[in-house]
PDB file of N, CA and C in Angstrom:
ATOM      1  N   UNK A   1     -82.221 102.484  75.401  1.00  0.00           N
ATOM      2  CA  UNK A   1     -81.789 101.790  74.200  1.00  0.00           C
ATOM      3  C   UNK A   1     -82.909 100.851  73.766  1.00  0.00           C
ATOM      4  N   UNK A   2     -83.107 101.115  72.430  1.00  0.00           N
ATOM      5  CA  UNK A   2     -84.472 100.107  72.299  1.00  0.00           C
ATOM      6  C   UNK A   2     -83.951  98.852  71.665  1.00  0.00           C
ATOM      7  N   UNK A   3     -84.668  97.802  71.984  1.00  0.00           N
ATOM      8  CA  UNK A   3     -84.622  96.366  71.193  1.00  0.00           C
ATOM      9  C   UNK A   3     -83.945  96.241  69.533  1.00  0.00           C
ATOM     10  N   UNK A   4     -84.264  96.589  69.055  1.00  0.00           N
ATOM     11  CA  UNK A   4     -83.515  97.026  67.921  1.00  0.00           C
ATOM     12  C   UNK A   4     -82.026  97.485  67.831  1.00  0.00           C
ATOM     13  N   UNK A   5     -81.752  98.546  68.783  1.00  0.00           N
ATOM     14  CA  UNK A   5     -80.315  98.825  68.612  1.00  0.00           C
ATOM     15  C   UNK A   5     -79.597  97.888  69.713  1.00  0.00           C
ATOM     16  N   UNK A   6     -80.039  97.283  70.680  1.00  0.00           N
ATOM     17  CA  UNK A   6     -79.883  96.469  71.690  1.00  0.00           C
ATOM     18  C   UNK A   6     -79.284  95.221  71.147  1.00  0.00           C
ATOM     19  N   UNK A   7     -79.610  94.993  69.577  1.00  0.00           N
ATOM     20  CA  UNK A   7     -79.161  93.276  69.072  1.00  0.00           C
ATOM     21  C   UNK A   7     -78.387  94.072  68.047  1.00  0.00           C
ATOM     22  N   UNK A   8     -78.045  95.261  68.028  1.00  0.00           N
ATOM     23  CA  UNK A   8     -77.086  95.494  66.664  1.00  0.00           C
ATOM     24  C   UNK A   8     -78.346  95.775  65.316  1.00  0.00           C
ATOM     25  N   UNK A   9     -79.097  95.380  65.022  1.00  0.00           N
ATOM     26  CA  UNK A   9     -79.919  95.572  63.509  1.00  0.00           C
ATOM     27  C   UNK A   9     -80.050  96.973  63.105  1.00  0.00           C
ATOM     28  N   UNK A  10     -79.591  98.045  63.888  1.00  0.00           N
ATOM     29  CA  UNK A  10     -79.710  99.334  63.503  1.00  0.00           C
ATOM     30  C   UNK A  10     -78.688 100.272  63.695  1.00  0.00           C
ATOM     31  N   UNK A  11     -77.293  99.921  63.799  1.00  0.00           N
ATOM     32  CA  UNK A  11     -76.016 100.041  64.482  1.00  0.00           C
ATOM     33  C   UNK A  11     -75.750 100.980  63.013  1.00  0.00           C
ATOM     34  N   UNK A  12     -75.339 102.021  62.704  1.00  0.00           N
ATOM     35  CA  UNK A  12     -74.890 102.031  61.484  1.00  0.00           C
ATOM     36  C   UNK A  12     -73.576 101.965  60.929  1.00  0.00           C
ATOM     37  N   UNK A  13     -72.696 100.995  61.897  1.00  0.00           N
ATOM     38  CA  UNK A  13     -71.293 100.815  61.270  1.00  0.00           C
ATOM     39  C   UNK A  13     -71.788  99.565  60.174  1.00  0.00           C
ATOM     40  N   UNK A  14     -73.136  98.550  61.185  1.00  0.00           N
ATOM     41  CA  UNK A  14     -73.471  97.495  60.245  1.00  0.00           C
ATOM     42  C   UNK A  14     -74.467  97.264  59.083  1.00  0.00           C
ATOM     43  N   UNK A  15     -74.977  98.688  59.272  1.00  0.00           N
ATOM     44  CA  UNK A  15     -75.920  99.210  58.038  1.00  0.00           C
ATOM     45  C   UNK A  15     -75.014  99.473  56.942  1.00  0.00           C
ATOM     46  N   UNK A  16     -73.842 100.263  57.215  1.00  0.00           N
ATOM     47  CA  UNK A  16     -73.003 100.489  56.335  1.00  0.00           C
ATOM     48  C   UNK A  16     -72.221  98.946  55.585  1.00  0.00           C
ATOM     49  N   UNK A  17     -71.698  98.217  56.808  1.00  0.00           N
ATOM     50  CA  UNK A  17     -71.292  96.857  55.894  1.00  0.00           C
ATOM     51  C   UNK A  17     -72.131  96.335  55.404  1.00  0.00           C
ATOM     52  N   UNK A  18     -73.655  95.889  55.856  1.00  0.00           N
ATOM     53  CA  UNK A  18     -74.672  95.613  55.203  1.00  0.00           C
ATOM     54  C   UNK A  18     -74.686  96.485  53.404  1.00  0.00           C
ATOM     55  N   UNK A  19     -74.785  97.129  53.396  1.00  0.00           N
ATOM     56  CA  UNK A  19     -74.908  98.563  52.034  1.00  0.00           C
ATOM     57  C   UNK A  19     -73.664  98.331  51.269  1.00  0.00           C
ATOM     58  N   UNK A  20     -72.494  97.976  51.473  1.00  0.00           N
ATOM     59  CA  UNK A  20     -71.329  97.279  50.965  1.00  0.00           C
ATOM     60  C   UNK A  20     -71.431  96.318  50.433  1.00  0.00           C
ATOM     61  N   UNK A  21     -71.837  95.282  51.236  1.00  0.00           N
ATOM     62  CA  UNK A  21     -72.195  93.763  50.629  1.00  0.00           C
ATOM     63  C   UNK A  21     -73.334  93.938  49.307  1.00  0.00           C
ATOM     64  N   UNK A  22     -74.207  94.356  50.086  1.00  0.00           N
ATOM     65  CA  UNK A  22     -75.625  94.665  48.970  1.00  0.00           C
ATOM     66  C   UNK A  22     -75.057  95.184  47.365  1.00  0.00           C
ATOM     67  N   UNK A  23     -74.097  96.664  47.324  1.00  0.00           N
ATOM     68  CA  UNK A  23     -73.374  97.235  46.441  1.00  0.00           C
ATOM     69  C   UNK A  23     -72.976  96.357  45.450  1.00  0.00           C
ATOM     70  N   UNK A  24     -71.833  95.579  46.136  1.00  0.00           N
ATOM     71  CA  UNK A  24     -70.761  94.620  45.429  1.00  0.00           C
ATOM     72  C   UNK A  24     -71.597  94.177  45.078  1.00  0.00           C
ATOM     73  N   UNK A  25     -72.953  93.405  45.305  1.00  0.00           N
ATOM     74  CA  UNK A  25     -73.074  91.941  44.735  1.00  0.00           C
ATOM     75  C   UNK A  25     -74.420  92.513  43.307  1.00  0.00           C
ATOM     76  N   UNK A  26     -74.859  93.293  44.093  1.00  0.00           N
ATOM     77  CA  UNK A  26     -75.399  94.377  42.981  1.00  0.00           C
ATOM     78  C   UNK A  26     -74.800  94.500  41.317  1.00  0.00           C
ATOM     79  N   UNK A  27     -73.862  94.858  41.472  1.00  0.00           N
ATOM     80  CA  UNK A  27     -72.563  95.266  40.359  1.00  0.00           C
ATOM     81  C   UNK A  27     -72.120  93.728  39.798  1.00  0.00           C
ATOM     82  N   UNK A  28     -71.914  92.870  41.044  1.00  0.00           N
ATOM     83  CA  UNK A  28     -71.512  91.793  40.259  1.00  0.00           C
ATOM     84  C   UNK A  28     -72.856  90.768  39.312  1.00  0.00           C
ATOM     85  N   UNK A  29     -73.708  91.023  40.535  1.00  0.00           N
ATOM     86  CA  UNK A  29     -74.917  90.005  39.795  1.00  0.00           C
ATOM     87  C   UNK A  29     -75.410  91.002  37.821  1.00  0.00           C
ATOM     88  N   UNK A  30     -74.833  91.800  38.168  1.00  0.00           N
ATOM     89  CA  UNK A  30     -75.338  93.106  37.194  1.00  0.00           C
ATOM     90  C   UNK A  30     -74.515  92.753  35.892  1.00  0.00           C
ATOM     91  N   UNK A  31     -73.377  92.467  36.463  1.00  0.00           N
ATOM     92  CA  UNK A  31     -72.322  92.216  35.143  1.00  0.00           C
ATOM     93  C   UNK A  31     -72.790  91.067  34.760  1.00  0.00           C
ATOM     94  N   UNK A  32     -72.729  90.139  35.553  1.00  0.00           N
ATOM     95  CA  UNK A  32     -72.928  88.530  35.274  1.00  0.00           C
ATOM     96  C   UNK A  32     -74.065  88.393  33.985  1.00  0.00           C
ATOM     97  N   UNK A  33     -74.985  89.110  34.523  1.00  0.00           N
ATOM     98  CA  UNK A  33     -76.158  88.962  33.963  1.00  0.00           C
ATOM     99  C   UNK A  33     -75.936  89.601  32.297  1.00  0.00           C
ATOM    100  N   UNK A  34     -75.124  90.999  32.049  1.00  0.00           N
ATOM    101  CA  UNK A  34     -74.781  91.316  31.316  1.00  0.00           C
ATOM    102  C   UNK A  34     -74.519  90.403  30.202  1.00  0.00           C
ATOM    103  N   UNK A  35     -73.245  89.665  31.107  1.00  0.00           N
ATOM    104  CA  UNK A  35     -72.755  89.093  29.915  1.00  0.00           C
ATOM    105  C   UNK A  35     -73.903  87.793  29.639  1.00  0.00           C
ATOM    106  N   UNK A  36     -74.257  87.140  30.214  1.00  0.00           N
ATOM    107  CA  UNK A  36     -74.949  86.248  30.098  1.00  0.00           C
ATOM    108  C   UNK A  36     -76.244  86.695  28.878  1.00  0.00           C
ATOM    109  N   UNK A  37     -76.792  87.764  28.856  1.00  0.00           N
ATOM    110  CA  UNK A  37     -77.400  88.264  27.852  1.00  0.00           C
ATOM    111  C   UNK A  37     -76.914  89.469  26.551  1.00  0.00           C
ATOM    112  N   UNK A  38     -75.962  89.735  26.725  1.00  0.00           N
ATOM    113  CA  UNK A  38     -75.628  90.057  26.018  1.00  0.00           C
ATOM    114  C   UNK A  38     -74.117  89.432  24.753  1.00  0.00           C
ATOM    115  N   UNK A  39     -73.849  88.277  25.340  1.00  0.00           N
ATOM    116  CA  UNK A  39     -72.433  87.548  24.864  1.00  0.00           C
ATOM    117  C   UNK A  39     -73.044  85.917  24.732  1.00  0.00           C
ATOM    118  N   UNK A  40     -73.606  85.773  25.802  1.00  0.00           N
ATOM    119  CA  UNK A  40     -74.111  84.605  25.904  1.00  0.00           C
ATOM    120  C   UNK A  40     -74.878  83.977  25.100  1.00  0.00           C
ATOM    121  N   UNK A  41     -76.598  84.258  24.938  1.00  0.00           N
ATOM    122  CA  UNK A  41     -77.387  84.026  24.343  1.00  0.00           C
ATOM    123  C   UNK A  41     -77.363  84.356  23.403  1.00  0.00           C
ATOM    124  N   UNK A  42     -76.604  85.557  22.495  1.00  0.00           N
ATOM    125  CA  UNK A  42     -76.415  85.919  21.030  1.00  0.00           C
ATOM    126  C   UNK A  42     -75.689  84.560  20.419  1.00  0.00           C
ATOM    127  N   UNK A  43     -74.439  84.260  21.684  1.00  0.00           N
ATOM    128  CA  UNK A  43     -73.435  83.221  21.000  1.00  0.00           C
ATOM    129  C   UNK A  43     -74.394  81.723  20.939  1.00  0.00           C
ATOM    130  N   UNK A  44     -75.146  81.476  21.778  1.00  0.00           N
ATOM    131  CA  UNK A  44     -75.871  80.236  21.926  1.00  0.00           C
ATOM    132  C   UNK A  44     -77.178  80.188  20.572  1.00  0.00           C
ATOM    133  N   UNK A  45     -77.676  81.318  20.505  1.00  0.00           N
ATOM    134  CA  UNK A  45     -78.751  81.297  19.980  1.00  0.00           C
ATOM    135  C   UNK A  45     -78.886  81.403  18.408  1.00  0.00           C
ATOM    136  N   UNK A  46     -78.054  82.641  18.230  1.00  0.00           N
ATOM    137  CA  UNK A  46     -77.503  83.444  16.940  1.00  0.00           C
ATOM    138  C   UNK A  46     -76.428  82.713  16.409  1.00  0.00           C
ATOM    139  N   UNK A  47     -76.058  82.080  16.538  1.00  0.00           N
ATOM    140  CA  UNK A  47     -74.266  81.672  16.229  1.00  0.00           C
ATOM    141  C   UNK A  47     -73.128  82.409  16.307  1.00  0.00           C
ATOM    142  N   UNK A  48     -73.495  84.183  17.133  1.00  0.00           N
ATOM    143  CA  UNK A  48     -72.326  84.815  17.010  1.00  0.00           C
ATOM    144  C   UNK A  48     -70.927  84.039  17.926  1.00  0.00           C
ATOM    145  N   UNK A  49     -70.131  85.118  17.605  1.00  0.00           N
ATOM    146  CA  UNK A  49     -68.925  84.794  18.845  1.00  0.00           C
ATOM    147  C   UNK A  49     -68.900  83.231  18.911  1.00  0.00           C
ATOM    148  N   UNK A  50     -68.599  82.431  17.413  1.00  0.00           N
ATOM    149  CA  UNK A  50     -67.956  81.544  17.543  1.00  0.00           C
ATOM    150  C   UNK A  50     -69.111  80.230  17.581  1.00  0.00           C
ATOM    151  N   UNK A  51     -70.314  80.333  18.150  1.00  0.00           N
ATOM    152  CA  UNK A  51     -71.209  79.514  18.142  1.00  0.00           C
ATOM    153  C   UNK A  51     -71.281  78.937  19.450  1.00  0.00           C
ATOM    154  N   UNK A  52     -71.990  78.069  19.797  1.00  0.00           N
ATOM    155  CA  UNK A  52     -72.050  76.742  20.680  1.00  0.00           C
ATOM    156  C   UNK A  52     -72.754  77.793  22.534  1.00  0.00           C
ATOM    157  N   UNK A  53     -72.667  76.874  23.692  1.00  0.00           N
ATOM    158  CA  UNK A  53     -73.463  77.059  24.453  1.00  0.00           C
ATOM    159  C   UNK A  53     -72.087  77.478  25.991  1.00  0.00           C
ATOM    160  N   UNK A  54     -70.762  77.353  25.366  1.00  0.00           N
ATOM    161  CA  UNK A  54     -69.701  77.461  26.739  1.00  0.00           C
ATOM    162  C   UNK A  54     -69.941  78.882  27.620  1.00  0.00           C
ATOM    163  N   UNK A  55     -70.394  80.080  26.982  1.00  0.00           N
ATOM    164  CA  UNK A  55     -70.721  81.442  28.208  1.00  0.00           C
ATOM    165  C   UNK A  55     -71.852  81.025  28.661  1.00  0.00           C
ATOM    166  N   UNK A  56     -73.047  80.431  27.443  1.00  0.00           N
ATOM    167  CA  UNK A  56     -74.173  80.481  28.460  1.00  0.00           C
ATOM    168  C   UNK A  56     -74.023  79.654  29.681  1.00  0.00           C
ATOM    169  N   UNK A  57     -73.884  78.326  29.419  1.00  0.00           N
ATOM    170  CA  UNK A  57     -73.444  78.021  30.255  1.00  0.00           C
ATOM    171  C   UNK A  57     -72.476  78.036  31.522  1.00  0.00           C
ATOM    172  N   UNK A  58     -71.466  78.303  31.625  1.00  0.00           N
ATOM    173  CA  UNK A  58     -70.848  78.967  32.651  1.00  0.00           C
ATOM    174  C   UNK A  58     -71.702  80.474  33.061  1.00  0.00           C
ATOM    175  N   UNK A  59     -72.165  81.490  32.326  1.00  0.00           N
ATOM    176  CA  UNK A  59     -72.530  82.649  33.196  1.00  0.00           C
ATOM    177  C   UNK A  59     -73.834  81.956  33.728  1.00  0.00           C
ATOM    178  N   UNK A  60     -74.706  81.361  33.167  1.00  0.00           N
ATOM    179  CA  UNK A  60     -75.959  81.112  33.704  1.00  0.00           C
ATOM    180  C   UNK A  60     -75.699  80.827  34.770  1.00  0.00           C
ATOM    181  N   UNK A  61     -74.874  79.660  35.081  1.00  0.00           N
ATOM    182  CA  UNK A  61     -74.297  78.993  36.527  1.00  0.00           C
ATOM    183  C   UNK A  61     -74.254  80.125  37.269  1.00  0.00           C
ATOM    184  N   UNK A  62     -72.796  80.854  36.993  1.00  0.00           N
ATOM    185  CA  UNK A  62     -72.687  82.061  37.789  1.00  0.00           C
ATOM    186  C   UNK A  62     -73.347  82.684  38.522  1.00  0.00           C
ATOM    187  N   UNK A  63     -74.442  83.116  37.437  1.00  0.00           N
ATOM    188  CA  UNK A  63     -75.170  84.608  37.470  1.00  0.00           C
ATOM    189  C   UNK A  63     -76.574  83.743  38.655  1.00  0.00           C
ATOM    190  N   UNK A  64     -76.912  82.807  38.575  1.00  0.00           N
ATOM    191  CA  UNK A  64     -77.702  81.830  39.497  1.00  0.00           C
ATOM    192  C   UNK A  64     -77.343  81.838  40.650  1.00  0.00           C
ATOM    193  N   UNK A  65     -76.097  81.696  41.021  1.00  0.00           N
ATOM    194  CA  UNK A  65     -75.660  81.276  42.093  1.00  0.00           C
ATOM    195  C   UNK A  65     -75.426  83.085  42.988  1.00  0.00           C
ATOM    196  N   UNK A  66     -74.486  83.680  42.053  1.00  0.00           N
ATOM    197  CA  UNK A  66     -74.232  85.035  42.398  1.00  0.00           C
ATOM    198  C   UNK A  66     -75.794  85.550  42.515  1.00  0.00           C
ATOM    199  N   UNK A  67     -76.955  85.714  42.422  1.00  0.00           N
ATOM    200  CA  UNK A  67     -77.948  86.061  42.434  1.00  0.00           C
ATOM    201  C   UNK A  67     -78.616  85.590  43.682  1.00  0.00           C
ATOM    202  N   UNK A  68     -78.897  84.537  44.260  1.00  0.00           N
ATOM    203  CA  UNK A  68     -79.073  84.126  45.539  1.00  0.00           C
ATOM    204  C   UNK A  68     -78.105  84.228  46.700  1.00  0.00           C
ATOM    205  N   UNK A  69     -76.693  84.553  46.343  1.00  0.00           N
ATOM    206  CA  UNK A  69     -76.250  85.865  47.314  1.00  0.00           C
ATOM    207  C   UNK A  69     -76.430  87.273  47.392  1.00  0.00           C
ATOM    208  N   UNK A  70     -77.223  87.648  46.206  1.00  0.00           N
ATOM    209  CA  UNK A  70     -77.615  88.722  46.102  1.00  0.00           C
ATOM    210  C   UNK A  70     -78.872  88.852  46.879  1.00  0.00           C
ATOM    211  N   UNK A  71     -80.023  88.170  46.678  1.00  0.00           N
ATOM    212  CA  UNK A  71     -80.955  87.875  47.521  1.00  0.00           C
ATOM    213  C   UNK A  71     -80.688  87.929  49.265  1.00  0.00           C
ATOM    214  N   UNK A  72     -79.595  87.107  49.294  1.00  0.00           N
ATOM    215  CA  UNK A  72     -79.197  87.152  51.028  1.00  0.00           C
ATOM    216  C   UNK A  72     -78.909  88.362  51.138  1.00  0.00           C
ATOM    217  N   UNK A  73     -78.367  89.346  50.521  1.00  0.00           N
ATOM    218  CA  UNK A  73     -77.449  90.729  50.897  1.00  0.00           C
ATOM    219  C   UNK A  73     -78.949  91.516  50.892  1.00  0.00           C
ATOM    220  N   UNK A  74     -79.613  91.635  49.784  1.00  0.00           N
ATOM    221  CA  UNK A  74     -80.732  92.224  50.041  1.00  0.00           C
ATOM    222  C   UNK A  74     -81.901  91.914  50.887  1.00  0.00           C
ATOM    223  N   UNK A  75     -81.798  90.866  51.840  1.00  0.00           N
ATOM    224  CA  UNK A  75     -82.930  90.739  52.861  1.00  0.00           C
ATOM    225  C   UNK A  75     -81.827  90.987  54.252  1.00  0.00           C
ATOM    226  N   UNK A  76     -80.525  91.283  54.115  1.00  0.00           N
ATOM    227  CA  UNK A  76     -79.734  91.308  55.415  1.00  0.00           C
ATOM    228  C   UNK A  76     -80.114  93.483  55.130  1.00  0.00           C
ATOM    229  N   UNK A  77     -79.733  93.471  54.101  1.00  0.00           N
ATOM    230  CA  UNK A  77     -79.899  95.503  54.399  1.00  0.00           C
ATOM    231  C   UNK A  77     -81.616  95.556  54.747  1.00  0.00           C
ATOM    232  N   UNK A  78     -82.733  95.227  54.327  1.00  0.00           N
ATOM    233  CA  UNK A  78     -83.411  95.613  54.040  1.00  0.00           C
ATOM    234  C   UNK A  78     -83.935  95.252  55.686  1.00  0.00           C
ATOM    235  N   UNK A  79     -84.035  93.977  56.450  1.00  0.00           N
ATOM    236  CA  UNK A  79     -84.250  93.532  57.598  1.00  0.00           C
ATOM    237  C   UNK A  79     -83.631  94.347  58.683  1.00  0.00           C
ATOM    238  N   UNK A  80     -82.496  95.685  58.455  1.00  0.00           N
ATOM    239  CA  UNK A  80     -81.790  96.463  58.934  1.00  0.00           C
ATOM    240  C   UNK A  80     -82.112  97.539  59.171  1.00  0.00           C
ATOM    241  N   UNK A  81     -82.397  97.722  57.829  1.00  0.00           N
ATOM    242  CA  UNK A  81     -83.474  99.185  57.901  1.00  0.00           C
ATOM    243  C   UNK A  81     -84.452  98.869  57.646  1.00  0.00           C
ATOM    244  N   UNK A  82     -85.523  98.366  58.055  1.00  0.00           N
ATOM    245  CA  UNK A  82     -86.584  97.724  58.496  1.00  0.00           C
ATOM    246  C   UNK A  82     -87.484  98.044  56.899  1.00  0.00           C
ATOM    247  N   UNK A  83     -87.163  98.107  55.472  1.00  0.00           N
ATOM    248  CA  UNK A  83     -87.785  97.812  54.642  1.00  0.00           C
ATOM    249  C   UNK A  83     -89.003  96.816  54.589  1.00  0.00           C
ATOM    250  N   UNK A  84     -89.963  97.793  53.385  1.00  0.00           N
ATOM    251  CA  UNK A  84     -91.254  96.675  53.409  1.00  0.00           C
ATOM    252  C   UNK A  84     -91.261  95.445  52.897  1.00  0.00           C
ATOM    253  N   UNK A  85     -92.026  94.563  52.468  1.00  0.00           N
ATOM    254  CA  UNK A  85     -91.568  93.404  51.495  1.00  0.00           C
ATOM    255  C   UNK A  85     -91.197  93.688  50.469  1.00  0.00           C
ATOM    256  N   UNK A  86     -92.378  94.357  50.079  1.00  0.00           N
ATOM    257  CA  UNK A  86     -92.366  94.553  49.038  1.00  0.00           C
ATOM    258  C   UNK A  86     -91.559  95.651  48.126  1.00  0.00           C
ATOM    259  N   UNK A  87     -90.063  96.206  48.786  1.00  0.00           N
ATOM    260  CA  UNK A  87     -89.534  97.700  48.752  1.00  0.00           C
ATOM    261  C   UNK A  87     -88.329  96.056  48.087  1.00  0.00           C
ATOM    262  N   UNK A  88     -88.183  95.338  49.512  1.00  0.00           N
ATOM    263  CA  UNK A  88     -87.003  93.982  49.043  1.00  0.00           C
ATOM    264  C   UNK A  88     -87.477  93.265  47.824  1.00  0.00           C
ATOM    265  N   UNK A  89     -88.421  93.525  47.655  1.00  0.00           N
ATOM    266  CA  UNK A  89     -88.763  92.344  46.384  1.00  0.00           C
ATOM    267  C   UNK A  89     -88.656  92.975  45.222  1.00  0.00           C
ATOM    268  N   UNK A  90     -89.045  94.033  45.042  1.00  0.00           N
ATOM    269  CA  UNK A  90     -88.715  94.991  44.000  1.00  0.00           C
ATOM    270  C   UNK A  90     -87.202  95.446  43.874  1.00  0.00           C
ATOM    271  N   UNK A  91     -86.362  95.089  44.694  1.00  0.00           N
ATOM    272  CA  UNK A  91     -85.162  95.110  44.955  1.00  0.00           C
ATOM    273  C   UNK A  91     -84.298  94.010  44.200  1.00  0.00           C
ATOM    274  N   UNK A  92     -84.964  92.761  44.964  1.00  0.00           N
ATOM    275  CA  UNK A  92     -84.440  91.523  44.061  1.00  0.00           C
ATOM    276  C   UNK A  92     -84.728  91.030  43.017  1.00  0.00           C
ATOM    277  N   UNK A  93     -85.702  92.141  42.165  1.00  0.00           N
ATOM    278  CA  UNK A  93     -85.870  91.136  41.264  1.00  0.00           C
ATOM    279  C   UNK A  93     -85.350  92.369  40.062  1.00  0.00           C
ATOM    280  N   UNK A  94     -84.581  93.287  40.519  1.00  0.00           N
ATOM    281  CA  UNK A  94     -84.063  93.885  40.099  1.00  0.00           C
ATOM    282  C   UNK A  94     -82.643  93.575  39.553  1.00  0.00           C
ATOM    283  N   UNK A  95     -82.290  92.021  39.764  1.00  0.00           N
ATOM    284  CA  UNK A  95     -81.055  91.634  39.698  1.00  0.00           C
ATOM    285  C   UNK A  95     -81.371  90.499  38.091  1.00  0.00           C
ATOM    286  N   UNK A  96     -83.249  90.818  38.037  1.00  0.00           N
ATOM    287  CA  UNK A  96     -83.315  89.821  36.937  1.00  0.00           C
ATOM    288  C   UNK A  96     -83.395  90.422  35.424  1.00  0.00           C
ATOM    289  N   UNK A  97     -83.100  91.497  35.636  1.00  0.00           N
ATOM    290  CA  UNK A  97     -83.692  92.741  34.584  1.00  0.00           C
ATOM    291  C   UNK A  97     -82.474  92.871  34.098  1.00  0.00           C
ATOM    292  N   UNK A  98     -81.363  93.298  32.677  1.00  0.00           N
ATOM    293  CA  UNK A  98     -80.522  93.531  32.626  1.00  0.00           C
ATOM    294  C   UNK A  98     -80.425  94.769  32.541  1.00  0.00           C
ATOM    295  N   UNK A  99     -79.086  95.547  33.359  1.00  0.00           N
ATOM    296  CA  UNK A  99     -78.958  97.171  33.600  1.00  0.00           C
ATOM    297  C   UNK A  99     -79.403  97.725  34.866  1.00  0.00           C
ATOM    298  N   UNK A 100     -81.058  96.951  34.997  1.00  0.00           N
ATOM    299  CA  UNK A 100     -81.984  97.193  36.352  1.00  0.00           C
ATOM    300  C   UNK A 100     -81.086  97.459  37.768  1.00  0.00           C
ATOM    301  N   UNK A 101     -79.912  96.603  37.884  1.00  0.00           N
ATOM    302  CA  UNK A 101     -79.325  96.576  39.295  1.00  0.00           C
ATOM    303  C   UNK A 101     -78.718  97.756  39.587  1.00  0.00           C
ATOM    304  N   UNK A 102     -78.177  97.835  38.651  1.00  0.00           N
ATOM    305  CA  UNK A 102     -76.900  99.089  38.483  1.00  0.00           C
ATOM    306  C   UNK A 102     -78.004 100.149  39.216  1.00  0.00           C
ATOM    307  N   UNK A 103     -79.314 100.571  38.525  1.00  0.00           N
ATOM    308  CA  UNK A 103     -80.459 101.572  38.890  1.00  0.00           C
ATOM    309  C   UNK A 103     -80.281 101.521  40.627  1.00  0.00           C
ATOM    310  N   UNK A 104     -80.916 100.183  40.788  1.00  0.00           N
ATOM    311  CA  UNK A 104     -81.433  99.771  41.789  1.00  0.00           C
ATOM    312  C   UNK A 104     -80.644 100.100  42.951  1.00  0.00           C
ATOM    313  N   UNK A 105     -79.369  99.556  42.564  1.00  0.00           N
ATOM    314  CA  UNK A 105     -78.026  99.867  43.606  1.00  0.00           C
ATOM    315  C   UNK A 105     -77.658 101.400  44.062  1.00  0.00           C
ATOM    316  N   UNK A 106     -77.927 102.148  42.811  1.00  0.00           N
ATOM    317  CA  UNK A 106     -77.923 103.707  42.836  1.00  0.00           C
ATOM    318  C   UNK A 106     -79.068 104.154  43.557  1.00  0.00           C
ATOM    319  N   UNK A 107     -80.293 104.293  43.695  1.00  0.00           N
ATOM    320  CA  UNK A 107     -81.085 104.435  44.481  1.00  0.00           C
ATOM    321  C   UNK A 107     -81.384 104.056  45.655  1.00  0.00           C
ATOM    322  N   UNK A 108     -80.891 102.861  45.934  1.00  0.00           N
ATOM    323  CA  UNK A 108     -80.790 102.171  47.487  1.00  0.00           C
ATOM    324  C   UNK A 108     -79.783 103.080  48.363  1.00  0.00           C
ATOM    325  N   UNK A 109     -78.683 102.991  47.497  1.00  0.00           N
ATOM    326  CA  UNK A 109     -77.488 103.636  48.137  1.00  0.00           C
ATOM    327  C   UNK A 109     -77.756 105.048  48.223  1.00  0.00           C
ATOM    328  N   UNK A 110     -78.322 105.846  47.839  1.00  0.00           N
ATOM    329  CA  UNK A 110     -78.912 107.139  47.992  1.00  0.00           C
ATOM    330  C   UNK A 110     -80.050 107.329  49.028  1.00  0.00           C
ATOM    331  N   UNK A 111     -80.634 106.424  49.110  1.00  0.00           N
ATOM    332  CA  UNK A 111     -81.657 106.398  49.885  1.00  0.00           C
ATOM    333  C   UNK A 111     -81.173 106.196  51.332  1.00  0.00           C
ATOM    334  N   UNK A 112     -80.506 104.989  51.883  1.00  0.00           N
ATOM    335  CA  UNK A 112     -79.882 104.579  52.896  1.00  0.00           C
ATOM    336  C   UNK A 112     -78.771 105.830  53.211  1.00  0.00           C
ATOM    337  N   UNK A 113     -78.303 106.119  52.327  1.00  0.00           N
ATOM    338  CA  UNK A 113     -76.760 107.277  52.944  1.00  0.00           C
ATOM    339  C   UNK A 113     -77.947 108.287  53.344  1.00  0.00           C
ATOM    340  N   UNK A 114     -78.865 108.709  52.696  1.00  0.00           N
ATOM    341  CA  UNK A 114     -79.869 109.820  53.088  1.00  0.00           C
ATOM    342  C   UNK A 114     -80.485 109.597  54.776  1.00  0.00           C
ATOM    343  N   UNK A 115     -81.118 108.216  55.071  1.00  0.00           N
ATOM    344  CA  UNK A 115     -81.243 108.040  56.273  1.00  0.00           C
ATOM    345  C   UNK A 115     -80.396 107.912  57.107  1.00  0.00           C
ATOM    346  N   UNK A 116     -79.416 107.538  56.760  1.00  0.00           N
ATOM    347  CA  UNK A 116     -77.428 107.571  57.888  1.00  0.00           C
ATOM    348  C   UNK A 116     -77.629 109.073  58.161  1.00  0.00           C
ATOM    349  N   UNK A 117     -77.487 109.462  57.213  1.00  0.00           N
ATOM    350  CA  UNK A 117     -77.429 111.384  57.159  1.00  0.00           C
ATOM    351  C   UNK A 117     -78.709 112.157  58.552  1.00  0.00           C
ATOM    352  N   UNK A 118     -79.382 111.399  58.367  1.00  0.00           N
ATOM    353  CA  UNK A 118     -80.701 111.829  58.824  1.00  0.00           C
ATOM    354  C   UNK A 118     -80.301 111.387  60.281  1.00  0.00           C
ATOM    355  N   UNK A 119     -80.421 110.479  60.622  1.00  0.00           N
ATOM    356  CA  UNK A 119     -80.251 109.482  61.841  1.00  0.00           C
ATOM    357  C   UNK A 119     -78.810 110.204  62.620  1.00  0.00           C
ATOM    358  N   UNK A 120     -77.660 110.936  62.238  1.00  0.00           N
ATOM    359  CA  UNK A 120     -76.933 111.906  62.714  1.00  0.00           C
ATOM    360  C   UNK A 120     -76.898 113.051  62.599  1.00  0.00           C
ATOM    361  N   UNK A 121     -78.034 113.730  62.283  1.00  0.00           N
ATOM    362  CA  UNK A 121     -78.130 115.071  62.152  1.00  0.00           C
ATOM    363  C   UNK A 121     -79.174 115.183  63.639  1.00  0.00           C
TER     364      UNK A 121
END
């Protein structure tokens, strides 16, 4: 048993909850961000939807906060399956792009179920 599977970091019941967490927060930081640019800043900037600064404000909060749990979820999968830095960083900053996550989440999750797949065959 090597060092690695010895502390759990390569277990894949916890790769899989790892890839869960990552998912969700993916989707959520994804929406957040959505609205925050697409409802938000029209209403703050443009005067649509009524005028004034109440979505930006509240999603910005949100989407800030939900985003640095996104960050944690993506250095807990990526530290798992022993990703490069730079595979995680292109990962997280995929949560700053609007639409980008949704991608990002789809390809991770394809990628990782591909190595689960691999790793029991």
């Amino acid at each position: 048993m090597s060092a690695g599977t010895a502390g759990g970091l390569r277990s894949d019941a916890k790769i899989k909850a790892a890839l869960t967490r990552y998912r969700v927060m993916a989707y959520v930081t994804g929406v957040g961000l959505i609205v925050l640019t697409c409802i938000g800043m029209p209403q703050e900037y443009l005067g649509l939807f009524g005028g004034g600064d109440s979505v930006t404000r509240v999603a910005g909060i949100a989407h800030g906060w939900l985003y640095v749990i996104l960050l944690i979820t993506v250095f807990d999968l990526g530290n798992r399956l022993r990703w490069s830095w730079g595979r995680m960083l292109l990962t997280a900053l995929a949560g700053t792009i609007p639409f980008l996550s949704f991608y990002a989440e789809r390809k991770n999750t394809h990628a990782v179920q591909a190595q689960l797949g691999a790793r029991t065959a």
